[in-house]
N, C-alpha and C. Protein backbone atom coordinates (compact mmCIF):
# COMPACT_ATOMS: atom_id res chain seq x y z
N UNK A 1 -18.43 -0.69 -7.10
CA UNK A 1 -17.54 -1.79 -7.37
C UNK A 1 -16.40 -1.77 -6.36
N UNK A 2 -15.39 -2.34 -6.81
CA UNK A 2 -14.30 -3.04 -5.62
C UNK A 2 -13.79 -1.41 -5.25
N UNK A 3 -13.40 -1.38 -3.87
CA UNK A 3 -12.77 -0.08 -3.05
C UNK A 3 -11.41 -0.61 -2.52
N UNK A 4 -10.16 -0.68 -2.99
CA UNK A 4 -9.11 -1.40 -2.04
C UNK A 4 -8.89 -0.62 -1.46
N UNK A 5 -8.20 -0.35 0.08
CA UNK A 5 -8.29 0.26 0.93
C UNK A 5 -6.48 -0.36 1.14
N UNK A 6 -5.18 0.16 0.93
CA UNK A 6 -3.83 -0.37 1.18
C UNK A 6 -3.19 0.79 2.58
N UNK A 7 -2.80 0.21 3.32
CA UNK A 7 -2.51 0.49 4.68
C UNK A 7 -0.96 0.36 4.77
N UNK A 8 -0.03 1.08 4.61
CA UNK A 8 1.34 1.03 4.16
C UNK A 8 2.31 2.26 5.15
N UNK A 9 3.85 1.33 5.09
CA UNK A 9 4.39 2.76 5.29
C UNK A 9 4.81 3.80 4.29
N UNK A 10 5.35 4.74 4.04
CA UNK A 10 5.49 5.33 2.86
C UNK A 10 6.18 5.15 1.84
N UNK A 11 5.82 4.73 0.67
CA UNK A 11 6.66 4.65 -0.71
C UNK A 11 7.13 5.28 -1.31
N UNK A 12 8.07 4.84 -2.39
CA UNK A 12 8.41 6.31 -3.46
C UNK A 12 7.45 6.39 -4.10
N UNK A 13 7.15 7.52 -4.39
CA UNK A 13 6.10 7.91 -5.67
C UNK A 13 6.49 6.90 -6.69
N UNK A 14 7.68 6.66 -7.29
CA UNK A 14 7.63 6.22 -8.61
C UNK A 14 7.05 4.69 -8.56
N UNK A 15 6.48 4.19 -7.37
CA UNK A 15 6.20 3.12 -6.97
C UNK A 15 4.70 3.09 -7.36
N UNK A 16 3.94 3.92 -6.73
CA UNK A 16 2.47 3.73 -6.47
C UNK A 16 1.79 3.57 -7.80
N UNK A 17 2.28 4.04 -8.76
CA UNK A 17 1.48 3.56 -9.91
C UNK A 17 1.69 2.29 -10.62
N UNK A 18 2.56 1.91 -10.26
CA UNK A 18 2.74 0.55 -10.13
C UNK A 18 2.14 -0.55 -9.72
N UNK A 19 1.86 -0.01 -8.29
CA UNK A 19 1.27 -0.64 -7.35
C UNK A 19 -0.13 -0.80 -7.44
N UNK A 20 -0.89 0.57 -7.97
CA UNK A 20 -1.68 0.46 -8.37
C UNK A 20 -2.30 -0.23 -9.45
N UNK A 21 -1.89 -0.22 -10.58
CA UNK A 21 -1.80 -1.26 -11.94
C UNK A 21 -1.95 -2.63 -11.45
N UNK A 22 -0.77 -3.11 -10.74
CA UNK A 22 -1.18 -4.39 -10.38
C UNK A 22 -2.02 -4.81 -9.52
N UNK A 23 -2.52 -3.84 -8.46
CA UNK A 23 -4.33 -4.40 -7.78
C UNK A 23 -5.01 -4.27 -8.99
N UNK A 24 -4.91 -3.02 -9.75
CA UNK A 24 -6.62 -3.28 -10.61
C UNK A 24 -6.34 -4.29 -11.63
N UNK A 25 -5.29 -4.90 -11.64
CA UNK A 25 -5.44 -5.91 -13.19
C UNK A 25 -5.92 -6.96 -12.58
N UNK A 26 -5.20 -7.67 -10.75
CA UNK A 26 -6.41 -8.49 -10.10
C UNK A 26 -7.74 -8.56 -10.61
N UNK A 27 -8.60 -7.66 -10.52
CA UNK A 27 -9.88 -7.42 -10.63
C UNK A 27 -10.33 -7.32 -12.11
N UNK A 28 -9.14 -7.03 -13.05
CA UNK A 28 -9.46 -7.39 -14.35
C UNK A 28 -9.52 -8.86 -14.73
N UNK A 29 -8.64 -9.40 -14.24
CA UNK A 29 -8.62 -10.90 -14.86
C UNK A 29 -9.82 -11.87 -14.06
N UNK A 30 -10.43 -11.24 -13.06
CA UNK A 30 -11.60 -11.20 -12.82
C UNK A 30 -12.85 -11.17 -13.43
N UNK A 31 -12.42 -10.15 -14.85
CA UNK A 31 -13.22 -9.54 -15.30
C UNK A 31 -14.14 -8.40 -14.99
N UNK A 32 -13.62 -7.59 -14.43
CA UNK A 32 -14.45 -6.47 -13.47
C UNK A 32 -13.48 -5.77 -14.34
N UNK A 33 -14.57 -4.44 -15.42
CA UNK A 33 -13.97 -3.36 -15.75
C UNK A 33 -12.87 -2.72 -14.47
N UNK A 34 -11.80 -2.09 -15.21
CA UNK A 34 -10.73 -1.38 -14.70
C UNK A 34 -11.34 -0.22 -14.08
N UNK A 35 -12.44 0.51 -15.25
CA UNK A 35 -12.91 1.71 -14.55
C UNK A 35 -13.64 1.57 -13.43
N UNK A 36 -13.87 0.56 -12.89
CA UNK A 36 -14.78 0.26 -11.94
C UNK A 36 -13.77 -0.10 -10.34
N UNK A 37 -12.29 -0.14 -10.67
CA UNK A 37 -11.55 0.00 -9.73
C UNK A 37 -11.07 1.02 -8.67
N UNK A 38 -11.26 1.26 -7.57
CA UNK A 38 -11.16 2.43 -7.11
C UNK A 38 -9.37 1.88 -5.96
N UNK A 39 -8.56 2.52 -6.15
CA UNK A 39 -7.54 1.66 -5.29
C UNK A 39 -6.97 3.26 -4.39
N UNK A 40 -6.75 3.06 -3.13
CA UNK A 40 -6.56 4.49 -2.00
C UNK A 40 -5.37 3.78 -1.12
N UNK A 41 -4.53 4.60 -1.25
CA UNK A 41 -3.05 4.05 -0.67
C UNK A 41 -2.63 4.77 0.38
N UNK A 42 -3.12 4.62 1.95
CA UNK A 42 -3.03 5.12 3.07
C UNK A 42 -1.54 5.23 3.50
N UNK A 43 -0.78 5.86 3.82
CA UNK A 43 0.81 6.03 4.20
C UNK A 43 0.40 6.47 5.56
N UNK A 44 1.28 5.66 6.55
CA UNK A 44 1.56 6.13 7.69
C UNK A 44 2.96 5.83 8.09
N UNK A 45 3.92 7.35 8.54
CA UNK A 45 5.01 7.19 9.11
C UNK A 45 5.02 6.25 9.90
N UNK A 46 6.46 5.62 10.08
CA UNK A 46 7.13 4.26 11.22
C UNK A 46 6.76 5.02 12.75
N UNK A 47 7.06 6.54 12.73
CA UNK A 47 6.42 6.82 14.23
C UNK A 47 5.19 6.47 14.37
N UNK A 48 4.75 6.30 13.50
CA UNK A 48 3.07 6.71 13.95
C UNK A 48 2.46 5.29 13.72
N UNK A 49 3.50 4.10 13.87
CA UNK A 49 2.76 2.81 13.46
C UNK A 49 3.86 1.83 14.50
N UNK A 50 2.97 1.42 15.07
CA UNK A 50 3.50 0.10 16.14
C UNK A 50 2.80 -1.27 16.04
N UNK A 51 3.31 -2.37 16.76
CA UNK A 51 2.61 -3.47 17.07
C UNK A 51 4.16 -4.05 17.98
N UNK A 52 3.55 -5.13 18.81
CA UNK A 52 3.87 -5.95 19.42
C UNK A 52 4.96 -4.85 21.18
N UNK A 53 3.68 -3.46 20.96
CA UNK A 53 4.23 -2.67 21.70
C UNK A 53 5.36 -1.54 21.76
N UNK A 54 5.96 -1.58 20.26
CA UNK A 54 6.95 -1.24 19.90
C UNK A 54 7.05 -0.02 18.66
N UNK A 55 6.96 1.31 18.36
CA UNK A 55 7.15 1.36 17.29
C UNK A 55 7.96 1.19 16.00
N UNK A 56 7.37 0.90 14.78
CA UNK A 56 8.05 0.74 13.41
C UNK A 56 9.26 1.14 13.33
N UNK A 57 9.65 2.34 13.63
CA UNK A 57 10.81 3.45 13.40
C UNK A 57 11.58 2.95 14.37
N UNK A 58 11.55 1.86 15.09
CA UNK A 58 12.07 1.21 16.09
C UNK A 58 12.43 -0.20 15.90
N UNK A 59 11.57 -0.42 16.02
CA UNK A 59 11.39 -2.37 15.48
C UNK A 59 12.31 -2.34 14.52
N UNK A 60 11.78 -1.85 13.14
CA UNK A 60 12.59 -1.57 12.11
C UNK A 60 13.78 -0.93 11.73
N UNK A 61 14.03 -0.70 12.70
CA UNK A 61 15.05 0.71 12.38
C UNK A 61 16.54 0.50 11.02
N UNK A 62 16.66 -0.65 11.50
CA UNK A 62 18.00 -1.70 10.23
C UNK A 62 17.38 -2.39 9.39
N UNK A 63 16.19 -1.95 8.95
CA UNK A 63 15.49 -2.38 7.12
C UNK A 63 15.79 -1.56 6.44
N UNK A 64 16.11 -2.01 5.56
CA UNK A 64 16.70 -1.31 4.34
C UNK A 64 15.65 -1.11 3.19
N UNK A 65 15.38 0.22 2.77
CA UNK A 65 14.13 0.35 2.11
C UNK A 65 14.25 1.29 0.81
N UNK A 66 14.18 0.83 -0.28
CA UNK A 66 14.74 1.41 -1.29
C UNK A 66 13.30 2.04 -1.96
């Protein structure tokens, strides 16, 4: 069944189960058992993540991230 695959920079913990809950209820109101949800929350540091040539920890540097 469904595999979400979330590609992120790093969260607080007290977040991810959160986060999680609300992809698999997607797929509930779907109707796709919950147990059948598999959700994997990839964290990659702002060093280690760029685009437009630039890294995150850079680009970003004055976001404010609670």
């Amino acid at each position: 069944m469904p595999i979400i695959n979330i590609e992120t920079w790093p969260i607080d913990k007290e977040k991810k189960p959160v986060l999680i809950k609300k992809i698999t209820d997607v797929f509930v109101d779907m109707k796709i058992p919950k147990e059948a949800v598999t959700v994997l929350i990839h964290e990659t540091e702002l060093d280690n993540w760029g685009s437009g040539g630039e890294q995150h920890s850079v680009k970003f540097k004055d976001l404010k991230r609670d």
